[in-house]
PDB file of N, CA and C in Angstrom:
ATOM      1  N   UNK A   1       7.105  35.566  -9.666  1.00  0.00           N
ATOM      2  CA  UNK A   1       7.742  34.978  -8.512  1.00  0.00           C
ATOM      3  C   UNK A   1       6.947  33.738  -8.117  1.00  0.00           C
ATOM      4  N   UNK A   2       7.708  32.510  -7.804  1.00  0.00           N
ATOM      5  CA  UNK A   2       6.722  31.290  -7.443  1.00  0.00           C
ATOM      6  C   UNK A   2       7.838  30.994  -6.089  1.00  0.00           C
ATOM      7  N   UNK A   3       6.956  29.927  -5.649  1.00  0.00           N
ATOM      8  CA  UNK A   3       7.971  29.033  -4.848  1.00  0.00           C
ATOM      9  C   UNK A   3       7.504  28.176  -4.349  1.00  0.00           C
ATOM     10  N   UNK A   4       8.524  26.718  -3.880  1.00  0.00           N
ATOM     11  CA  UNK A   4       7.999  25.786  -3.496  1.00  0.00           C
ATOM     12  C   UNK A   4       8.046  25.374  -2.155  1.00  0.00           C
ATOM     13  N   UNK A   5       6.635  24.828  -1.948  1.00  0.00           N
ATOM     14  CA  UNK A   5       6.473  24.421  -0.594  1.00  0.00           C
ATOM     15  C   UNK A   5       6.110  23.022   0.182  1.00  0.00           C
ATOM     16  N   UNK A   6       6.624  22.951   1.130  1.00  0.00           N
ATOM     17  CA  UNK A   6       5.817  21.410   1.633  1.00  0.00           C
ATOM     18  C   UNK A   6       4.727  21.241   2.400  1.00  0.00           C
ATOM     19  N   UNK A   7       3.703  20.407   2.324  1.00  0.00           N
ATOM     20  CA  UNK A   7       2.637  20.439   2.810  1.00  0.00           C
ATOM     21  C   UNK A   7       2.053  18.946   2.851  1.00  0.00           C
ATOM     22  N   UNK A   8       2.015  18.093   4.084  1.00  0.00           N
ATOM     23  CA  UNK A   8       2.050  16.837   3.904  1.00  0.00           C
ATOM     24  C   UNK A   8       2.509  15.906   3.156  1.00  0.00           C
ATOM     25  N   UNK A   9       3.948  16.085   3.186  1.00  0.00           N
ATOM     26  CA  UNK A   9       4.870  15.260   2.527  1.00  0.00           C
ATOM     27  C   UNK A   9       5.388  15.529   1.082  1.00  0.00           C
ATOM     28  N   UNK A  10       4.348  16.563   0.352  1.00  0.00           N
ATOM     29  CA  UNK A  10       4.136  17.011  -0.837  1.00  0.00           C
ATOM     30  C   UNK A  10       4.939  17.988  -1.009  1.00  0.00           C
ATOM     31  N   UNK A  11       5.495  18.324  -2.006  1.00  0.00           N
ATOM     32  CA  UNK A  11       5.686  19.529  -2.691  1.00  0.00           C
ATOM     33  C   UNK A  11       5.093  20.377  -4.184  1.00  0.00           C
ATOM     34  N   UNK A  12       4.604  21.518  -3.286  1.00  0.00           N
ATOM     35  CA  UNK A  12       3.836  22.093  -4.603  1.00  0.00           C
ATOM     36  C   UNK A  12       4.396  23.600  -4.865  1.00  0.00           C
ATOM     37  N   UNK A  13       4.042  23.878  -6.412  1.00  0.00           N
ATOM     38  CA  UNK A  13       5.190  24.616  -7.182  1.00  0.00           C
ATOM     39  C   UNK A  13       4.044  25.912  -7.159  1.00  0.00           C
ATOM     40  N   UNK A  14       3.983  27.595  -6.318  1.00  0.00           N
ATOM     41  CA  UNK A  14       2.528  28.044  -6.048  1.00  0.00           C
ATOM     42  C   UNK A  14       3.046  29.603  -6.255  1.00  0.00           C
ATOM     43  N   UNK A  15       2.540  30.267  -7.024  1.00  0.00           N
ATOM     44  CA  UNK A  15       2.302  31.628  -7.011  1.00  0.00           C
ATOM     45  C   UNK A  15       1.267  32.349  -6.021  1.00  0.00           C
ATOM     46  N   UNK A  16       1.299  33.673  -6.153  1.00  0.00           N
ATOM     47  CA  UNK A  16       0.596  34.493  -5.177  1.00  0.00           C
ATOM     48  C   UNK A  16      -0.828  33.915  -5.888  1.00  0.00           C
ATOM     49  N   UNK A  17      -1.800  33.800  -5.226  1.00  0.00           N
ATOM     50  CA  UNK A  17      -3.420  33.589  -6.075  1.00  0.00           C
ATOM     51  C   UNK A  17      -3.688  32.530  -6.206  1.00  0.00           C
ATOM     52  N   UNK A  18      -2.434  31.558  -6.607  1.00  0.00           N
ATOM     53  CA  UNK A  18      -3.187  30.224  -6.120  1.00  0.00           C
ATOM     54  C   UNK A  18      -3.919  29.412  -5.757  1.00  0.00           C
ATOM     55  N   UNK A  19      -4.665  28.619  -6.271  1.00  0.00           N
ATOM     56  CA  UNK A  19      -5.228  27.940  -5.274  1.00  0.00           C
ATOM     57  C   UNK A  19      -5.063  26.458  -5.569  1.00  0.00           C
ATOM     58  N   UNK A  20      -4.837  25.458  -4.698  1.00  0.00           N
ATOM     59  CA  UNK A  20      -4.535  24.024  -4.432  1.00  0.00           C
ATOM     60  C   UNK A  20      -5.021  23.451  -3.558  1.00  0.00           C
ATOM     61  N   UNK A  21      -5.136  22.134  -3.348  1.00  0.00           N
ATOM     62  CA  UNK A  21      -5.621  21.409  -2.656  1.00  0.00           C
ATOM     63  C   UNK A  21      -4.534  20.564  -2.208  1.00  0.00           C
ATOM     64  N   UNK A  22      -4.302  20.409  -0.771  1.00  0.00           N
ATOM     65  CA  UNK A  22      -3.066  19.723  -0.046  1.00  0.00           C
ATOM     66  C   UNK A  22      -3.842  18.873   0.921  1.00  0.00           C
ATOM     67  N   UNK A  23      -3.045  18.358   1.855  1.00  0.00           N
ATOM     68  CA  UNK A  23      -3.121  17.524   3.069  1.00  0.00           C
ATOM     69  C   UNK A  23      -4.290  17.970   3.577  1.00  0.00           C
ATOM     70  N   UNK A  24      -5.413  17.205   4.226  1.00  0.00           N
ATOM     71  CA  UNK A  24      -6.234  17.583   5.123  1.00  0.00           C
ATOM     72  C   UNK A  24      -5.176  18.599   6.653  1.00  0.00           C
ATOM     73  N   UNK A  25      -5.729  19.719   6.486  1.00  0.00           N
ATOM     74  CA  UNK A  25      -4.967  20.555   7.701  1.00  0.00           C
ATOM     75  C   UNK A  25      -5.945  20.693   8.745  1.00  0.00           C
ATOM     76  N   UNK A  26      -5.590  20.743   9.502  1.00  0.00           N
ATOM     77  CA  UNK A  26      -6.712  21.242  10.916  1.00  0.00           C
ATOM     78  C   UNK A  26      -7.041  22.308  11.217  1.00  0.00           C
ATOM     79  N   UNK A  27      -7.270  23.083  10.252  1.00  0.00           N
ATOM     80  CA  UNK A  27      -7.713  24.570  10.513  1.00  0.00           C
ATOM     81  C   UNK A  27      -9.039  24.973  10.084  1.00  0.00           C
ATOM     82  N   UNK A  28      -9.634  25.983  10.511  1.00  0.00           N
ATOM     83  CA  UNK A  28     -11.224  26.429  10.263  1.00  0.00           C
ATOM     84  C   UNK A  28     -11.132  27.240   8.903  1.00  0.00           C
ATOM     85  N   UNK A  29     -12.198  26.992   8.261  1.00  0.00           N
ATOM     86  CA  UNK A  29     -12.460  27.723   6.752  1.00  0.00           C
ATOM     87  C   UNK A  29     -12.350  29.014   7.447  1.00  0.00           C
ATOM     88  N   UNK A  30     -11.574  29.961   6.697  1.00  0.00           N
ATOM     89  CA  UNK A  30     -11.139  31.537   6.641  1.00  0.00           C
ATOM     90  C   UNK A  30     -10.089  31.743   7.573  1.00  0.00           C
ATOM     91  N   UNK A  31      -9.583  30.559   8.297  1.00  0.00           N
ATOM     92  CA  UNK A  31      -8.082  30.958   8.548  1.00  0.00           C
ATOM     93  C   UNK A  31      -6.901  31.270   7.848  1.00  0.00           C
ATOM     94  N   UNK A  32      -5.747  31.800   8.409  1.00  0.00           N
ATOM     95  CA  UNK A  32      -4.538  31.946   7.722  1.00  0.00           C
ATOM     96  C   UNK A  32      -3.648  30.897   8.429  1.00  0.00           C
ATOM     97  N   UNK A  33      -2.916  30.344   7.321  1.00  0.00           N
ATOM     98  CA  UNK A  33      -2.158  29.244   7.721  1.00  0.00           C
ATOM     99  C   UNK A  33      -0.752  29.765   6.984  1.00  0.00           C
ATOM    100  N   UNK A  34       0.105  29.692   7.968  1.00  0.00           N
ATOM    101  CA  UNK A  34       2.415  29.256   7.560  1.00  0.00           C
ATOM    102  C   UNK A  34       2.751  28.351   6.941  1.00  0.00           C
ATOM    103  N   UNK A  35       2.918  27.856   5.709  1.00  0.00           N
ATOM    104  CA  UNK A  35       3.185  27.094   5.379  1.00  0.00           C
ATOM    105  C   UNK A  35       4.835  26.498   5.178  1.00  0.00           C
ATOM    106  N   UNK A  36       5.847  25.846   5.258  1.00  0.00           N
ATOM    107  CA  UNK A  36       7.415  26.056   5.014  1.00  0.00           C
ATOM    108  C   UNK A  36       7.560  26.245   3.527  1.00  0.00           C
ATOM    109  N   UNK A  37       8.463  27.244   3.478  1.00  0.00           N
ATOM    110  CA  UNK A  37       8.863  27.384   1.456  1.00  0.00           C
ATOM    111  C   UNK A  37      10.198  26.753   1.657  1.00  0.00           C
ATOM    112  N   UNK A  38      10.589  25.769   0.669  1.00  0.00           N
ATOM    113  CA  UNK A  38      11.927  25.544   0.546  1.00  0.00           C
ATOM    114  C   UNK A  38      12.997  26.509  -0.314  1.00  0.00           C
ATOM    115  N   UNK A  39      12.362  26.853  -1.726  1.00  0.00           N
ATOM    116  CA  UNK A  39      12.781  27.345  -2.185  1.00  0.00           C
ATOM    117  C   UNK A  39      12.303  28.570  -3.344  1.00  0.00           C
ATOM    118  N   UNK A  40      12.818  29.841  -3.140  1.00  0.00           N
ATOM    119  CA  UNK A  40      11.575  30.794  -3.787  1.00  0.00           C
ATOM    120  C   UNK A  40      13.074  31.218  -5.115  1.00  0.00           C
ATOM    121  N   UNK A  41      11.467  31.623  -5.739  1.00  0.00           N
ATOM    122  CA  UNK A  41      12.385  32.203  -7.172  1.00  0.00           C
ATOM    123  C   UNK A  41      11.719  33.526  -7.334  1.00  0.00           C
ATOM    124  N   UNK A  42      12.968  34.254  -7.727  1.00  0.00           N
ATOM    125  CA  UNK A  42      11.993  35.787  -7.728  1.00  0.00           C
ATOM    126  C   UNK A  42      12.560  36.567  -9.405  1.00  0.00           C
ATOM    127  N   UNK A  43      12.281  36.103 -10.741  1.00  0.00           N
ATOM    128  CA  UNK A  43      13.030  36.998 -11.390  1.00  0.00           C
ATOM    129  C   UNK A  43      14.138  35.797 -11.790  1.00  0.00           C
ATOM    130  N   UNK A  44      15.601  36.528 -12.259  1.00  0.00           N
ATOM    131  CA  UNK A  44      16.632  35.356 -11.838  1.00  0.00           C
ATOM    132  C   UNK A  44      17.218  35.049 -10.549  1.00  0.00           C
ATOM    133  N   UNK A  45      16.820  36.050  -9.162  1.00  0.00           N
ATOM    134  CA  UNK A  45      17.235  35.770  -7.944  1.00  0.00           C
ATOM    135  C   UNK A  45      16.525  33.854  -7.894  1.00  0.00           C
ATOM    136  N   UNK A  46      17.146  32.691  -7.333  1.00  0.00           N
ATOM    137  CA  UNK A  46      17.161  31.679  -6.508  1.00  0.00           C
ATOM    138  C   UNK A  46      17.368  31.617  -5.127  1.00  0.00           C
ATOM    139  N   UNK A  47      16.306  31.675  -4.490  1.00  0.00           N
ATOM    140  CA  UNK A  47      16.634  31.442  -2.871  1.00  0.00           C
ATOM    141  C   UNK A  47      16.232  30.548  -2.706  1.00  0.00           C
ATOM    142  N   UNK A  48      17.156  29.747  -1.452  1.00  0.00           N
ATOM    143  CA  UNK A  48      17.040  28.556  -1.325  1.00  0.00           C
ATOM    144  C   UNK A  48      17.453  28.421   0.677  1.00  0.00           C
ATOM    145  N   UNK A  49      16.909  29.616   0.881  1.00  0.00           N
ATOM    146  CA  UNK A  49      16.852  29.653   2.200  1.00  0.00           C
ATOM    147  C   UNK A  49      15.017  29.348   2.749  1.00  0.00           C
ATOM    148  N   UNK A  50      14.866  28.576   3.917  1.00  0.00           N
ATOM    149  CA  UNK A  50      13.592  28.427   4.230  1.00  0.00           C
ATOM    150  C   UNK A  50      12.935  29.729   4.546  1.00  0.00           C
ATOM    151  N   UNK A  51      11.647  30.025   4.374  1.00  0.00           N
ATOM    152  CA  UNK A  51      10.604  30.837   4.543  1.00  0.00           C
ATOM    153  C   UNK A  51       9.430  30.384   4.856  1.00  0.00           C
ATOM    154  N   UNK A  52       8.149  31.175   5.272  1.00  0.00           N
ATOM    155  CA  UNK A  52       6.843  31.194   5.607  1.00  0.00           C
ATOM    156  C   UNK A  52       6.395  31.244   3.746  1.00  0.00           C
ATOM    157  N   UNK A  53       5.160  30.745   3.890  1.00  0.00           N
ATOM    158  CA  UNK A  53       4.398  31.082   2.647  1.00  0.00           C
ATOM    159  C   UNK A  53       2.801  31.255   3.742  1.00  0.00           C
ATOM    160  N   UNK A  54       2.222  32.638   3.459  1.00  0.00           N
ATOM    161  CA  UNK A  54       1.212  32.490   4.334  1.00  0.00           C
ATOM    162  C   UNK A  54      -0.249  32.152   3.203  1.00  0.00           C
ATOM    163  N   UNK A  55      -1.112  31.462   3.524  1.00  0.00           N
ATOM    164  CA  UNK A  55      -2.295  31.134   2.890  1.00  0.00           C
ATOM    165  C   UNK A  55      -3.621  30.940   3.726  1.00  0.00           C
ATOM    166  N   UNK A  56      -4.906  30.845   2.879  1.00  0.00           N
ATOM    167  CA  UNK A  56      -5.952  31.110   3.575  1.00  0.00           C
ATOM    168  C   UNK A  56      -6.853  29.789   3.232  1.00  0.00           C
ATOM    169  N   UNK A  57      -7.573  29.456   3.808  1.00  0.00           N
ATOM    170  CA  UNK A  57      -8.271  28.399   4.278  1.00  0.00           C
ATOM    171  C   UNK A  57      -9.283  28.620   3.421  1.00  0.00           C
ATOM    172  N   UNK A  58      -9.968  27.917   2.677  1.00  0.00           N
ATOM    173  CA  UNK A  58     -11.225  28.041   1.307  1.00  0.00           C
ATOM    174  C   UNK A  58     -12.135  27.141   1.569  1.00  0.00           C
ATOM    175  N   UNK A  59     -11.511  25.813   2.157  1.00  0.00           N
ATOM    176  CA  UNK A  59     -12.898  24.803   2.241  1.00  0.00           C
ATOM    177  C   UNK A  59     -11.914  23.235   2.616  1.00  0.00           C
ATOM    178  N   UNK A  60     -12.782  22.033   3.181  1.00  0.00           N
ATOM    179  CA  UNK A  60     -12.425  20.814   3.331  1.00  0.00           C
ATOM    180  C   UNK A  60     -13.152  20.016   2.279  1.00  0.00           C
ATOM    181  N   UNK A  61     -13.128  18.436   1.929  1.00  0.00           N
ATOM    182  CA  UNK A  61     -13.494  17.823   1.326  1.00  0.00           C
ATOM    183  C   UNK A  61     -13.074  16.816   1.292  1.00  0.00           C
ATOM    184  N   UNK A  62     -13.351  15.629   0.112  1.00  0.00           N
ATOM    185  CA  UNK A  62     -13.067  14.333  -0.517  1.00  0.00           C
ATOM    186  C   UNK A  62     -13.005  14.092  -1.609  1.00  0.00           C
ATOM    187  N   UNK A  63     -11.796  13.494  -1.939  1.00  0.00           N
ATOM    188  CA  UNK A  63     -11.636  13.215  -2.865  1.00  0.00           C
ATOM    189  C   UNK A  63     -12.688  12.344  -3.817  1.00  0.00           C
ATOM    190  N   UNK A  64     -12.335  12.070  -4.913  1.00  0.00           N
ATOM    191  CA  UNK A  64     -13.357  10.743  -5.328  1.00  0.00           C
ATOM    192  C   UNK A  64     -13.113   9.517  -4.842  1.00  0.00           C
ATOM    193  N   UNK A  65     -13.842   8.645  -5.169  1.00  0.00           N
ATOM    194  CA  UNK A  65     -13.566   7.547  -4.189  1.00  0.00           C
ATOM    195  C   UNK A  65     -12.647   6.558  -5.406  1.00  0.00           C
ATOM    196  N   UNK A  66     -11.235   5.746  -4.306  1.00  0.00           N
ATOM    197  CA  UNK A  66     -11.060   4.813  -5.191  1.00  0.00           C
ATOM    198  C   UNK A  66     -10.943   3.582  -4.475  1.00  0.00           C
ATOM    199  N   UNK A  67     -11.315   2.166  -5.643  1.00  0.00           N
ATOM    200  CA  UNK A  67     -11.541   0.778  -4.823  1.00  0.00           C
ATOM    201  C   UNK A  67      -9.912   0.208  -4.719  1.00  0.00           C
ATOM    202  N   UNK A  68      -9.827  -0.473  -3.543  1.00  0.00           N
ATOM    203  CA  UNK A  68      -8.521  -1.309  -3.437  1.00  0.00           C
ATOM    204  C   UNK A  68      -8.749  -2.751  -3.029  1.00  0.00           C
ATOM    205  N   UNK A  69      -8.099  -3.275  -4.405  1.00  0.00           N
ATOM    206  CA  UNK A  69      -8.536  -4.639  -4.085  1.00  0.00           C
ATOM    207  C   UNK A  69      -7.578  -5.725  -4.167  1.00  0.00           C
ATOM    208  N   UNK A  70      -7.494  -6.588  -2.773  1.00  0.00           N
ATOM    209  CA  UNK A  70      -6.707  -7.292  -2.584  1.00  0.00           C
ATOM    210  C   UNK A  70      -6.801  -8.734  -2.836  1.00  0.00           C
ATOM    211  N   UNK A  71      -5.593  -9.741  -3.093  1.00  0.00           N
ATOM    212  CA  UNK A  71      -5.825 -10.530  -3.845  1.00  0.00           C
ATOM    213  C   UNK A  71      -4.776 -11.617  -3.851  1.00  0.00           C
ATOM    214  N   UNK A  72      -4.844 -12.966  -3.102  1.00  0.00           N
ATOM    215  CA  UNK A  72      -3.714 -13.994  -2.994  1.00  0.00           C
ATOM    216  C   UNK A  72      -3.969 -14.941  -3.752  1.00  0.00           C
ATOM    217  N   UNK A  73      -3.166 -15.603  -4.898  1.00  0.00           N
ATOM    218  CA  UNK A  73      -3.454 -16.546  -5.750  1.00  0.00           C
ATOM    219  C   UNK A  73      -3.792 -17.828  -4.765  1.00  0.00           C
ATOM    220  N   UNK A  74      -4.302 -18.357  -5.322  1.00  0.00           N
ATOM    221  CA  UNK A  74      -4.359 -19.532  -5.093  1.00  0.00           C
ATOM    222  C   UNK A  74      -4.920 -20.374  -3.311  1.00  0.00           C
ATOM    223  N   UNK A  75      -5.160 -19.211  -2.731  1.00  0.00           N
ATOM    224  CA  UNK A  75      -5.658 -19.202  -1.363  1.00  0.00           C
ATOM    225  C   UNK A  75      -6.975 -18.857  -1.295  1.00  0.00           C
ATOM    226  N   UNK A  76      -8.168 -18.497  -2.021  1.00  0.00           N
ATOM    227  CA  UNK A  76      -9.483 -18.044  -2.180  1.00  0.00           C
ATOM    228  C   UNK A  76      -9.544 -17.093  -1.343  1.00  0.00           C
ATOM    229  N   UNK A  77      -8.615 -16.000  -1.758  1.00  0.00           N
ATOM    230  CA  UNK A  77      -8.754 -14.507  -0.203  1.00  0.00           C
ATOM    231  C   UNK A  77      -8.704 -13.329  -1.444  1.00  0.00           C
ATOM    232  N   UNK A  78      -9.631 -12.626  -1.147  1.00  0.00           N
ATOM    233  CA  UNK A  78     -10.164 -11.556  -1.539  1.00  0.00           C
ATOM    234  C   UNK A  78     -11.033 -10.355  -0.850  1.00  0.00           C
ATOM    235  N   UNK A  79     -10.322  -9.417  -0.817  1.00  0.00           N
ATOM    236  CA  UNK A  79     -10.980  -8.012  -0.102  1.00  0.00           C
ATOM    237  C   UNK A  79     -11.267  -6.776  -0.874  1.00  0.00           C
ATOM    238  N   UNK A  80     -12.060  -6.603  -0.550  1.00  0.00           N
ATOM    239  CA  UNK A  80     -11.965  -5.412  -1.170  1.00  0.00           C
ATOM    240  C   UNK A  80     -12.556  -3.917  -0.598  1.00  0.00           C
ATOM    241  N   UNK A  81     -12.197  -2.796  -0.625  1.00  0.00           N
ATOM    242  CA  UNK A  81     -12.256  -1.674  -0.064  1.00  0.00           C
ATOM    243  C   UNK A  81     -12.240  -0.749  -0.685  1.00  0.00           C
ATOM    244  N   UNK A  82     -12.766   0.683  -0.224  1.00  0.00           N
ATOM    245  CA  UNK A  82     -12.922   1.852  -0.864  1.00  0.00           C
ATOM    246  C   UNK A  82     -12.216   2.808   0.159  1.00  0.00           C
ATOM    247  N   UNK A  83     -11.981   3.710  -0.611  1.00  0.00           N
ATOM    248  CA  UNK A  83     -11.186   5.027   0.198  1.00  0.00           C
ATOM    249  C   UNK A  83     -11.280   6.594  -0.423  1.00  0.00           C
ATOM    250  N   UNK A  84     -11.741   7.385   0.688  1.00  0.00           N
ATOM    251  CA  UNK A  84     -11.922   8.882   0.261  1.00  0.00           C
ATOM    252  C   UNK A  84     -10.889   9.532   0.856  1.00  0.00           C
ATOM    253  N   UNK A  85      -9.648  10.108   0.136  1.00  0.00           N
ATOM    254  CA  UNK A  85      -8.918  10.944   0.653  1.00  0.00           C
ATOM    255  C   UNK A  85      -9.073  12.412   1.012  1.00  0.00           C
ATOM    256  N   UNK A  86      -9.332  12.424   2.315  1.00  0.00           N
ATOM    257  CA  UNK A  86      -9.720  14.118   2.795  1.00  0.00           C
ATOM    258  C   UNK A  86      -8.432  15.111   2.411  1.00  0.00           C
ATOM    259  N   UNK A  87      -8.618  16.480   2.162  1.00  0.00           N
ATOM    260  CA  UNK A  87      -8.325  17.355   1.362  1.00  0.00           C
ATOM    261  C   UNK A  87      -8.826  18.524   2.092  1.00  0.00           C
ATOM    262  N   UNK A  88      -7.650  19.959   1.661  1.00  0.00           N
ATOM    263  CA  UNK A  88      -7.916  20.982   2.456  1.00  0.00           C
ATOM    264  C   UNK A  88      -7.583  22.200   0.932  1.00  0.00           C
ATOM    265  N   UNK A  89      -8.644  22.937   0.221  1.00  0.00           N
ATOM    266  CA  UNK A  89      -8.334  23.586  -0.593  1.00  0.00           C
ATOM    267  C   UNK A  89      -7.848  25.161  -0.133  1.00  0.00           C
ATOM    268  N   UNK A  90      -6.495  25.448  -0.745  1.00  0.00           N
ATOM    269  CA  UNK A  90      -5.842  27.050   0.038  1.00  0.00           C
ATOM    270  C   UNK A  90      -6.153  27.734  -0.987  1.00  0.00           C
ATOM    271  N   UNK A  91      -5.635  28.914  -0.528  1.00  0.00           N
ATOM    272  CA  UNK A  91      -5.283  29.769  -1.402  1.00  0.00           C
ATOM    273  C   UNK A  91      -4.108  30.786  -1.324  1.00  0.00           C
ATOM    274  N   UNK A  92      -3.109  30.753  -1.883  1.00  0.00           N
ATOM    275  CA  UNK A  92      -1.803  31.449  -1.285  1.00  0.00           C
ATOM    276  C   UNK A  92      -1.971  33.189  -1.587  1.00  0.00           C
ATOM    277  N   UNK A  93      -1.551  33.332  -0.535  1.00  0.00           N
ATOM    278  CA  UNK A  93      -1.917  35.147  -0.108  1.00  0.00           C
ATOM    279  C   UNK A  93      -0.517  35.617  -0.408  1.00  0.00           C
ATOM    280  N   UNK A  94       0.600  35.491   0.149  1.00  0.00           N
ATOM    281  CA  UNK A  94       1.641  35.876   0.150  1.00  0.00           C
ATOM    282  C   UNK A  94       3.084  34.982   0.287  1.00  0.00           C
ATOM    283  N   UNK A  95       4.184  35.610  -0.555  1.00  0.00           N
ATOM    284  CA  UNK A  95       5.322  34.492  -0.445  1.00  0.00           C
ATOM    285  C   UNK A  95       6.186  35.363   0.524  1.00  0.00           C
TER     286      UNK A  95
END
């Protein structure tokens, strides 16, 4: 049985045991978090009615870092920047 869920704009495809890394969430390591399921598969049953997916809180973090660099011909303009995308690793308990 899997099913899919949204989680900051994302959709990820998650069995029971799971574990993924989504949207930075605002919750404390060892909470349980609701997540929305759009659509669960169980077997050949397709449901495609919304549900809870409940999961547990494992840890926060950052991504690796990547540079962004900006750049107008012919105007001598150049920037450049780095960025760490924060991250919330789950673990799905139940569909």
């Amino acid at each position: 049985m899997y099913a899919v869920i949204i989680s900051g704009g994302k959709q990820f495809r998650v069995s029971e045991g799971d574990e993924i890394e989504v949207e930075k969430l605002e919750s404390e390591v060892g909470n349980k978090v609701e997540l929305q399921s759009i659509l669960r598969v169980d077997g050949e049953t397709v449901s495609t009615e919304i549900g809870k997916v409940t999961a547990e809180v494992l840890g926060h973090g950052k991504n690796k870092k990547i540079t962004v660099y900006k750049y107008k011909a012919k105007k001598n303009s150049r920037k450049k920047q780095g960025h760490r995308q924060p991250f919330t690793r789950i673990k799905i308990l139940s569909i």
